[in-house]
Protein backbone atom coordinates (compact mmCIF):
# COMPACT_ATOMS: atom_id res chain seq x y z
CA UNK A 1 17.67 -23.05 15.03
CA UNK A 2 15.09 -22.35 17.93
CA UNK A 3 11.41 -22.44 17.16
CA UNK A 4 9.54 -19.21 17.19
CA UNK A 5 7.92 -19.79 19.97
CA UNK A 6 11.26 -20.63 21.70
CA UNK A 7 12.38 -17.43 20.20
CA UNK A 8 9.37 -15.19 21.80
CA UNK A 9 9.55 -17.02 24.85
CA UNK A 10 13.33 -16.07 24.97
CA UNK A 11 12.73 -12.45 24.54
CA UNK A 12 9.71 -12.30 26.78
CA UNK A 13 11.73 -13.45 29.52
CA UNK A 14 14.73 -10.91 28.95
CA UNK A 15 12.43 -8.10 28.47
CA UNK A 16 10.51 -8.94 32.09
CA UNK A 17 13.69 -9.23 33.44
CA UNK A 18 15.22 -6.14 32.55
CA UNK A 19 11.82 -4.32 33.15
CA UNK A 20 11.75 -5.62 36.45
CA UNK A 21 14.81 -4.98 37.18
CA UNK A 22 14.48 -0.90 36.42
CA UNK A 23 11.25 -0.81 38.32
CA UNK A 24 12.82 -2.75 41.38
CA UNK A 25 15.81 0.08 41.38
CA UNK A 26 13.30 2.54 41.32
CA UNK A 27 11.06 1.23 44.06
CA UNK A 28 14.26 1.16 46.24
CA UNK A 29 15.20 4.66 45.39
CA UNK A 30 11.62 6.03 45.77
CA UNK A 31 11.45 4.45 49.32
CA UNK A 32 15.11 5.14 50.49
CA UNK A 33 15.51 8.33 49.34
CA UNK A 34 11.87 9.19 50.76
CA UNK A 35 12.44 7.75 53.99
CA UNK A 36 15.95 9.35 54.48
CA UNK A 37 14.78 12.91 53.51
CA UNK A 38 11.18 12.74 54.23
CA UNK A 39 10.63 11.88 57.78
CA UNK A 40 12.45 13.55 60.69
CA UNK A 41 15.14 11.59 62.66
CA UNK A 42 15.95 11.21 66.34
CA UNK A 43 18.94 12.70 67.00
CA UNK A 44 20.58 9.00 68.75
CA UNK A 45 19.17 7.18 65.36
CA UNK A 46 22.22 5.54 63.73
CA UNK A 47 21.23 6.74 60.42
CA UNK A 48 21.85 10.78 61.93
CA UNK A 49 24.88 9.36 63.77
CA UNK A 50 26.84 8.12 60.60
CA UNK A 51 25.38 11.59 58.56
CA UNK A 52 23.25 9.72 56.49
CA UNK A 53 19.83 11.68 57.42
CA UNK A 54 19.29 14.93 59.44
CA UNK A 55 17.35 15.15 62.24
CA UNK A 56 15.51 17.88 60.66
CA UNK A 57 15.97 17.16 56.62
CA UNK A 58 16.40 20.15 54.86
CA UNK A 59 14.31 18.67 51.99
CA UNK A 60 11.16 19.32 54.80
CA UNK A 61 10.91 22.54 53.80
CA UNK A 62 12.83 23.60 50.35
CA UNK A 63 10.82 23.07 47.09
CA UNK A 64 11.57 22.31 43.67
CA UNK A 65 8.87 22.67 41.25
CA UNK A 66 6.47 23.36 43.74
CA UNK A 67 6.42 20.64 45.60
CA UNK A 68 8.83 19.44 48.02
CA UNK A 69 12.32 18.29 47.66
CA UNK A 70 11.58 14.93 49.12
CA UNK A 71 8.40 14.74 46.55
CA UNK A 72 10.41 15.81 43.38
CA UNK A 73 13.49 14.11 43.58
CA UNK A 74 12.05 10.93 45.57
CA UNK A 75 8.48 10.24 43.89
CA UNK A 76 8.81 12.50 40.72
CA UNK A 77 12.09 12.16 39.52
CA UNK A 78 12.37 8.26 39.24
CA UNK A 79 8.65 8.20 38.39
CA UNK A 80 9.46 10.53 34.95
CA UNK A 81 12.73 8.22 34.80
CA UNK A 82 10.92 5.03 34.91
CA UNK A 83 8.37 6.52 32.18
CA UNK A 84 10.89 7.55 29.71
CA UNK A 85 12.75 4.30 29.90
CA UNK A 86 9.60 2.64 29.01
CA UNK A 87 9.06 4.58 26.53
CA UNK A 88 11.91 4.00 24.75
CA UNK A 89 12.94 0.41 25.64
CA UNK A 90 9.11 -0.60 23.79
CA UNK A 91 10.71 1.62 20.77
CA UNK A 92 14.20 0.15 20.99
CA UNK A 93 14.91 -2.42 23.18
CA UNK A 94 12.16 -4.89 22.09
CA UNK A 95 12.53 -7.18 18.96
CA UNK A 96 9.62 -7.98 17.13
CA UNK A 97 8.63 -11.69 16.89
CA UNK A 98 7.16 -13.52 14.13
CA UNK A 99 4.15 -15.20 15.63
CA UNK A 100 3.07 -17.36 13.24
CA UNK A 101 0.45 -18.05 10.59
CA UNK A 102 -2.22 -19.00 13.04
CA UNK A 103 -4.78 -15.85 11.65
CA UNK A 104 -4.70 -17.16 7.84
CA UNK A 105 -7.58 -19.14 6.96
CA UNK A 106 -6.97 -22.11 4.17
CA UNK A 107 -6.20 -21.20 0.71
CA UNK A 108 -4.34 -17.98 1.99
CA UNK A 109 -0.58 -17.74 1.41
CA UNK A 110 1.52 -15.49 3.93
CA UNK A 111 1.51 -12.52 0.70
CA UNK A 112 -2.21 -12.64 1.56
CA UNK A 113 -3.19 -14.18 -2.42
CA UNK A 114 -4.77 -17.33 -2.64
């Protein structure tokens, strides 16, 4: 049987893990999907060549929510993403450890009667 400590050390680690994880796919979205549809291209970049930007993105102009397309689905999008799988990973996801005794002073018993 693993020590408590072992135990919250164990789940401290997954949870970073995953968290990172999330927030690592989201910084690579935000800065992909930005760049691609954000910026204007040259027409000899290789990215327009193989049709995986525009030269002129349509997302330059069109809005969504009022703000641009780029904005919304780029920044916004993964940033309300991101939020609601916080939210409900700290509700769900995370196990509550037992951490001890440490905060009982001597004479105390766990039920809180001496």
């Amino acid at each position: 049987m693993m020590s408590p400590a072992a135990l919250t050390y164990r789940h401290a680690l997954r949870e970073a893990r995953i968290v990172l994880c999330v927030w690592f796919l989201a910084l690579v979205w935000t800065v992909g999907y930005c760049y691609l549809h954000g910026y204007r291209h040259d027409a000899d970049c290789w990215l327009v060549q193989n049709g995986i930007a525009e030269t002129v993105p349509a997302a330059l102009s069109q809005t969504r929510f009022g703000m641009p397309m780029w904005v919304c689905w780029g920044i916004f999008a993964p940033a309300v993403c991101c939020t609601v799988f916080t939210f409900l990973f700290g509700l769900f996801g995370m196990p509550d450890d037992p951490l001890g005794v440490e905060g009982l002073s001597e004479g105390e018993s766990e039920g809180g009667q001496s």
